[in-house]
Protein backbone atom coordinates (compact mmCIF):
# COMPACT_ATOMS: atom_id res chain seq x y z
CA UNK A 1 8.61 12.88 19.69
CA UNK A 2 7.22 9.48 20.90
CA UNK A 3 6.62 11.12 24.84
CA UNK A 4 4.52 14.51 22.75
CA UNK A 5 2.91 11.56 21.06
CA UNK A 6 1.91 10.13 24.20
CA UNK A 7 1.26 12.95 26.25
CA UNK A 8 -1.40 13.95 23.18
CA UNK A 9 -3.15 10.60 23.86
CA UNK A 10 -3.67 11.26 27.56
CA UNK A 11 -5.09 14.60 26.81
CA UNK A 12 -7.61 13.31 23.83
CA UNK A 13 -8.48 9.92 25.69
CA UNK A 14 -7.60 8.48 22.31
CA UNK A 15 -4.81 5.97 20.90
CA UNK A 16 -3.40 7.11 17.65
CA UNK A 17 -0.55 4.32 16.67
CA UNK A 18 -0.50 0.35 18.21
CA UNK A 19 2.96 -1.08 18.88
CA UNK A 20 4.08 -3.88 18.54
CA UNK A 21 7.07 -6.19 17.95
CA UNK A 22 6.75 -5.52 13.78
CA UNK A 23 7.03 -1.69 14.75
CA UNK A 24 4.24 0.83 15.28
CA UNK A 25 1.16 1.26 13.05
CA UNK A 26 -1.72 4.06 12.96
CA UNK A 27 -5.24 3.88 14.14
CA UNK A 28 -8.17 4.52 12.17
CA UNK A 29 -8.30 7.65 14.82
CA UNK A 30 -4.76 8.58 14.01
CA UNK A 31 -5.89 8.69 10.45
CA UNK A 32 -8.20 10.88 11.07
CA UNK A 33 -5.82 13.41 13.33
CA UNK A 34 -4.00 13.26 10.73
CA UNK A 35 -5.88 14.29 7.59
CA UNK A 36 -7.18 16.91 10.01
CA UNK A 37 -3.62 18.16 10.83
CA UNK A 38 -3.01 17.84 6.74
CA UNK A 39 -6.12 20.19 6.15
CA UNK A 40 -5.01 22.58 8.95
CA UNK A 41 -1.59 22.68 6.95
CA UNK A 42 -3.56 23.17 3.92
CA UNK A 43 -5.43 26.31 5.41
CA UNK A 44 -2.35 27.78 6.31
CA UNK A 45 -0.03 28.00 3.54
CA UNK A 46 -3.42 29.05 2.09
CA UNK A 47 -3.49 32.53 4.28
CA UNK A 48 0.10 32.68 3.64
CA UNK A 49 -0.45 33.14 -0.34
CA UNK A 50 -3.48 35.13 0.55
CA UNK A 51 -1.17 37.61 2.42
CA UNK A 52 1.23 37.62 -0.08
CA UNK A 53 -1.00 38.47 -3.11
CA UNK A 54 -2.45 41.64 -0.79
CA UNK A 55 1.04 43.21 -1.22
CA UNK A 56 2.01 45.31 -3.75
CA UNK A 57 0.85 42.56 -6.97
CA UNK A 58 4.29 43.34 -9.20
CA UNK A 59 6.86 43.78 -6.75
CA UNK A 60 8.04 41.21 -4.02
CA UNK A 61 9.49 38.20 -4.46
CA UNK A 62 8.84 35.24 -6.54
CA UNK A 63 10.64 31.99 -5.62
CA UNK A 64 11.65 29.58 -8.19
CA UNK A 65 13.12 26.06 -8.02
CA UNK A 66 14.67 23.96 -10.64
CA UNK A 67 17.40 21.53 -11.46
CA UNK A 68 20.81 22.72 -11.07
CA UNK A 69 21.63 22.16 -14.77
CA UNK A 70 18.44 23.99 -16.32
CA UNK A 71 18.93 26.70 -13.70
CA UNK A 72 22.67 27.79 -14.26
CA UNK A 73 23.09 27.34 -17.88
CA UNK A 74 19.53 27.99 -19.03
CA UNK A 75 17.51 29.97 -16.98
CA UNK A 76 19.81 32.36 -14.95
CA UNK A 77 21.60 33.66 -18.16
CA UNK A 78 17.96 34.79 -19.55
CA UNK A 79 16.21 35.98 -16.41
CA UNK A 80 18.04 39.56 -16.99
CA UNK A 81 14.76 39.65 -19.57
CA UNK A 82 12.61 39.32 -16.43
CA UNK A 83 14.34 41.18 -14.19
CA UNK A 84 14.36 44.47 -17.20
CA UNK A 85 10.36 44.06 -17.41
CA UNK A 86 9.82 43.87 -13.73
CA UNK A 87 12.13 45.79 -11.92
CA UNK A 88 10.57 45.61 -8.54
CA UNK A 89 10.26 41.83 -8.18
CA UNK A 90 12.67 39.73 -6.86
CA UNK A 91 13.89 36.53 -8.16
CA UNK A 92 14.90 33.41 -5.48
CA UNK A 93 16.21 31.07 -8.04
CA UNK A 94 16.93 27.90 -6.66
CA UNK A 95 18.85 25.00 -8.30
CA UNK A 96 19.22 21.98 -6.69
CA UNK A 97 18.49 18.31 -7.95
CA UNK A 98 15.58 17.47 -5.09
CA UNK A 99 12.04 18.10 -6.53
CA UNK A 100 10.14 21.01 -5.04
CA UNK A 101 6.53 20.27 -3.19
CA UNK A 102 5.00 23.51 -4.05
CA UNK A 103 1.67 22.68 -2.32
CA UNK A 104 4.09 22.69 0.97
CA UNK A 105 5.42 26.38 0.06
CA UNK A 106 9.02 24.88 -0.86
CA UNK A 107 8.23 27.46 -3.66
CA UNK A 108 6.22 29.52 -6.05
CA UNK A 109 6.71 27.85 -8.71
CA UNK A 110 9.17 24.89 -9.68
CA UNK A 111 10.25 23.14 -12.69
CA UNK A 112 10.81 19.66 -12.75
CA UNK A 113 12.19 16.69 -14.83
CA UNK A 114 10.03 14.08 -13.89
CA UNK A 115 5.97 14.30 -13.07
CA UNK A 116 5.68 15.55 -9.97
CA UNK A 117 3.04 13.29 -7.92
CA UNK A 118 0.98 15.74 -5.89
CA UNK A 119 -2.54 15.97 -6.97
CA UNK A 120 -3.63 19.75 -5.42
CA UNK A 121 -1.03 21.80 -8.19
CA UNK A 122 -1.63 23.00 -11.74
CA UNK A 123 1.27 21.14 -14.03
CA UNK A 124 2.19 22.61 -17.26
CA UNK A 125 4.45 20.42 -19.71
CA UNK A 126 7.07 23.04 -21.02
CA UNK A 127 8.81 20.35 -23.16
CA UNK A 128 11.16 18.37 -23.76
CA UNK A 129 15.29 17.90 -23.24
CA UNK A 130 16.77 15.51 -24.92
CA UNK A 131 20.18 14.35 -23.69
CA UNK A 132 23.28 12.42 -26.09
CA UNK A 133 26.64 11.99 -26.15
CA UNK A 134 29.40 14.83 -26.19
CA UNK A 135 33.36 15.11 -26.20
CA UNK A 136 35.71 17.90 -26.79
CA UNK A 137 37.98 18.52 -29.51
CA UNK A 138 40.71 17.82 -27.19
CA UNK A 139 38.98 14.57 -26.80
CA UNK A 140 38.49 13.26 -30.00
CA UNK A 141 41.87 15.10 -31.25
CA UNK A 142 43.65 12.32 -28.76
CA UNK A 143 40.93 9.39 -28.57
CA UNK A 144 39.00 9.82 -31.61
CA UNK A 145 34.66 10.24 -31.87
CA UNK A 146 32.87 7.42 -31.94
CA UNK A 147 30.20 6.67 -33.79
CA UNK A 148 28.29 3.71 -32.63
CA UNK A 149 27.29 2.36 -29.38
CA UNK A 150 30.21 -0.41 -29.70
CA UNK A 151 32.92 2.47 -30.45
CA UNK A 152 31.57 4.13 -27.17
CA UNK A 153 31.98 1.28 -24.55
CA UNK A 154 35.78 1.42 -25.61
CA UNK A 155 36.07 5.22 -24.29
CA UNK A 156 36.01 6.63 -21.60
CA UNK A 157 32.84 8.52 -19.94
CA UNK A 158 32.26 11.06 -17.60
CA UNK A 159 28.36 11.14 -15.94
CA UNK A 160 26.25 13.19 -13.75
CA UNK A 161 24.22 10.65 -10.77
CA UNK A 162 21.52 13.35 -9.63
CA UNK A 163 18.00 13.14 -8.58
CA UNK A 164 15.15 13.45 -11.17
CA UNK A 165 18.13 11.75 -13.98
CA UNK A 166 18.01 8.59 -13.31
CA UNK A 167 21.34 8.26 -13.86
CA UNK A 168 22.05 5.04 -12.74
CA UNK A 169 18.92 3.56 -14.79
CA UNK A 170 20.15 5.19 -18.36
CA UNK A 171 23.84 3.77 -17.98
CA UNK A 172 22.28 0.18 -17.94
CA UNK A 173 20.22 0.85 -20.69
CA UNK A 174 22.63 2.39 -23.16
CA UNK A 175 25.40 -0.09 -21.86
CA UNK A 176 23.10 -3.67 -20.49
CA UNK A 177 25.82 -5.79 -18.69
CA UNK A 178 28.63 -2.95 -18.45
CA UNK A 179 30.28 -2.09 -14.94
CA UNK A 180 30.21 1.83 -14.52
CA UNK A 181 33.66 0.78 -13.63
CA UNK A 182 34.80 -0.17 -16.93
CA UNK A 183 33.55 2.94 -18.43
CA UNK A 184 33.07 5.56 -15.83
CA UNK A 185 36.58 7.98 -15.21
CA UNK A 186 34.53 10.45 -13.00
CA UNK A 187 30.84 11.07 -11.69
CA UNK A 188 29.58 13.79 -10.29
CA UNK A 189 26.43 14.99 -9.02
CA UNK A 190 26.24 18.67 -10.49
CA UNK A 191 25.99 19.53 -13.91
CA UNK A 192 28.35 22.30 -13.95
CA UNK A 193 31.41 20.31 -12.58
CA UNK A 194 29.82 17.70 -15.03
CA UNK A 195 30.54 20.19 -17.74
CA UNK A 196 33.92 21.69 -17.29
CA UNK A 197 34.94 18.40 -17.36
CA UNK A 198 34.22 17.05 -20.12
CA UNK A 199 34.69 20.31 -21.88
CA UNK A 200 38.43 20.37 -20.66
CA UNK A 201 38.53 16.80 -22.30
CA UNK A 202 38.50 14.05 -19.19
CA UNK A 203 36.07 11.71 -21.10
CA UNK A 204 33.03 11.99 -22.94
CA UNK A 205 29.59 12.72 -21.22
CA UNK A 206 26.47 13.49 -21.79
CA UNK A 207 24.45 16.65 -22.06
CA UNK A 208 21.14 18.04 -23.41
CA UNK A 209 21.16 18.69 -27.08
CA UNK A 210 21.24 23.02 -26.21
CA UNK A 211 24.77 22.22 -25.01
CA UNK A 212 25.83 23.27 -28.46
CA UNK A 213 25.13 27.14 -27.35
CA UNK A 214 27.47 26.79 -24.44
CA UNK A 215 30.06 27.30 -26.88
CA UNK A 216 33.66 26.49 -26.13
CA UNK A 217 35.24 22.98 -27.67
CA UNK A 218 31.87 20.61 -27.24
CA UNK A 219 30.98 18.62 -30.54
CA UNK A 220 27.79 16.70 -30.42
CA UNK A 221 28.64 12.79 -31.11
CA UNK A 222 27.11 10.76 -33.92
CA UNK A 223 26.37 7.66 -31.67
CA UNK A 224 22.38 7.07 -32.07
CA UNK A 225 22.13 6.92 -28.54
CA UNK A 226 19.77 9.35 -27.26
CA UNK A 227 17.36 9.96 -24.26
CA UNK A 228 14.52 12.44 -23.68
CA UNK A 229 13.26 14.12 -20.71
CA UNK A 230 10.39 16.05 -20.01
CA UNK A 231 10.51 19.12 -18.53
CA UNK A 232 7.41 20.21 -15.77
CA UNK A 233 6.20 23.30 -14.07
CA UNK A 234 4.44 23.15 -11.31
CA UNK A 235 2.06 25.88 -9.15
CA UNK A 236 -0.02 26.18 -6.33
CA UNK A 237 -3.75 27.11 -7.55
CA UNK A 238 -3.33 30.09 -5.63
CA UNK A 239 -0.05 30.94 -6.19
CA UNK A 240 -1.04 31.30 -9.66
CA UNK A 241 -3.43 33.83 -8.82
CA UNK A 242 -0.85 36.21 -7.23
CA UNK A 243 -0.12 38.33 -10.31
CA UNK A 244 4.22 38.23 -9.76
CA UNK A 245 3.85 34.73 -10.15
CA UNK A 246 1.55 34.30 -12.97
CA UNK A 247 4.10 36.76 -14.85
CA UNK A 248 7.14 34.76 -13.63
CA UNK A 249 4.51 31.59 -15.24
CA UNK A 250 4.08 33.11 -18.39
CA UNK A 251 8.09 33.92 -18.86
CA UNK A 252 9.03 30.49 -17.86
CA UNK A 253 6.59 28.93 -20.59
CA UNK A 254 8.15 31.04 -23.03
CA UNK A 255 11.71 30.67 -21.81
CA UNK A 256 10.97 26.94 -22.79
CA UNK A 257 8.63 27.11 -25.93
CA UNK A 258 9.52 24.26 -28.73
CA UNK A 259 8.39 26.90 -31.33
CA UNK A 260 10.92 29.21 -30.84
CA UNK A 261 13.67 26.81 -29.47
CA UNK A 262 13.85 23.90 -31.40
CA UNK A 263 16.05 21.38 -28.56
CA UNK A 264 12.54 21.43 -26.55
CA UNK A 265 10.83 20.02 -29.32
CA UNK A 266 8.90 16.96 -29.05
CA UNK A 267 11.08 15.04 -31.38
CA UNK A 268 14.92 14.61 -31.32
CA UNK A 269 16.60 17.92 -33.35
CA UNK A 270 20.31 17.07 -33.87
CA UNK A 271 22.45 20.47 -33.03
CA UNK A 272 23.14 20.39 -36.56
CA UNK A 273 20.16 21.13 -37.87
CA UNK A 274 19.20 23.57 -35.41
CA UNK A 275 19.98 26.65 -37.75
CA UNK A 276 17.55 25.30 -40.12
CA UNK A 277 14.80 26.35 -37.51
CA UNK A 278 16.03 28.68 -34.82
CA UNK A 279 15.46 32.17 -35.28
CA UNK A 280 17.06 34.26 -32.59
CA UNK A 281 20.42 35.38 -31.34
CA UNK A 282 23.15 33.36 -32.56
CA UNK A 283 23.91 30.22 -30.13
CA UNK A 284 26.84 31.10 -29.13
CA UNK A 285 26.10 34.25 -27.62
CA UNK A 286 23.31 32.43 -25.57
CA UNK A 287 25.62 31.80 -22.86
CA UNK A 288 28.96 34.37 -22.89
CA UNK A 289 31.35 33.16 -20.55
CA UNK A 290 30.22 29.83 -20.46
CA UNK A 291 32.98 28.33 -23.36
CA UNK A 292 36.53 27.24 -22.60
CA UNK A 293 37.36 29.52 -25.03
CA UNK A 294 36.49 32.99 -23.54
CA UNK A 295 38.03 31.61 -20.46
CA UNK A 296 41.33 32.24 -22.15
């Protein structure tokens, strides 16, 4: 890299970094060759969208990225109502914990749980997860539930340390001055190994308040110890513009809309109440073959 970096500033006549003993450091001309090689990057992801929007507008394929928890136990059991109303278009779902730059064509759309920084994309705020404590009644049947913050920090926990969760940042908040040590029997960084765990009764972990139509042996804890994300989707302008996407848009804010599901409300719904105010197909049949039990 450093001898095309030199061989560049014999052929422009111009120096682009100093070096020196503290490291290297940019010129105010390799600032500029560098927002110009940022606009040129610009311009062509923009003729790449513009290409793909002259194909046929509702077949193709639309590439999605979100967290590895939303996407396997929200999203991919529900995107068989996309894929029924539009046959012809293809569906990249990707779930992985890193945060998707979709003004660098990492994808069409993305959904995030923390504000992504990037100033040239369209953000929508879907709303709002709110994670607490969980066990399974093979858990408490042996250990007990707790019920307060002080009963917790005598159990023990099971946690998921991913990207966009600060993780690490939660456990000193619910427990200030607490080794994960003294608490923590496993950690994990996917949400799915997060879950089988717990649900199979290795400790007690936490999971959004929806975990309740997973089905299976999870009871929602009583400890008052609660944390709320929100939940982003991001665009490209002209991504948006590409009608596949802007239908894949539309699904996605209605896949998450507080009105109809009442854990992606603003304010903190305990799974209890949630039959007080949800309307649709019973919870448990949200996620068939999800539960402990049906794995009998």
């Amino acid at each position: 890299m450093r001898r095309r970096i030199d061989d560049f500033e014999r052929q422009t006549g111009t120096t682009l970094f100093t070096r020196d003993v503290h490291g290297t450091h940019l010129t105010d001309e390799g600032a500029l060759v560098v927002s110009a090689v940022e606009r040129m990057e610009a311009a062509t992801f923009d003729v790449l969208r513009a290409s793909d929007s002259m194909a046929n507008a509702l077949s193709g394929e639309v590439r999605v990225a979100v967290t590895e928890g939303l996407g396997t136990f929200w999203l991919a059991p529900r995107l068989v109502e996309f894929q029924q109303a539009y046959p012809k278009i293809l569906v990249d779902l990707h779930c992985a914990m890193r945060s998707a730059d979709v003004s660098r064509h990492e994808a069409d759309v993305a959904i995030h749980l923390s504000r992504p920084s990037a100033l040239d994309i369209k953000l929508v705020r879907l709303g709002r997860m709110h994670l607490m404590f969980w066990a399974s009644e093979k858990y408490i049947e042996k250990h007990g539930a707790p019920r307060t913050a002080a009963e917790l920090i005598k159990h023990r926990l099971v946690l998921q340390f991913a990207d966009q969760l600060a993780a690490k940042e939660s456990f000193e908040s619910f427990f200030p001055g607490v080794s994960e040590r003294d608490l923590l029997v496993m950690k994990t960084n996917v949400s799915s190994a997060n879950y089988w765990a717990v649900a199979n009764g290795a400790g007690i972990g936490v999971f959004p308040s929806y975990a309740i139509a997973l089905g299976g042996k999870l009871i929602p804890l009583e400890v008052e110890l609660n944390r709320p994300l929100d939940i982003w989707l991001s665009y490209h302008p002209g991504s948006g513009r590409i009608p596949r996407v802007r239908h894949m848009i539309d699904w996605l804010i209605e896949a998450f809309s507080p009105a109809r599901f009442p854990w992606f409300k603003e304010e903190f719904v305990h799974p209890h109440e949630f039959k007080d105010s949800y309307m649709g197909e019973p919870l448990t049949q949200l996620f068939g073959g999800f539960s402990t039990e049906e794995q009998r």
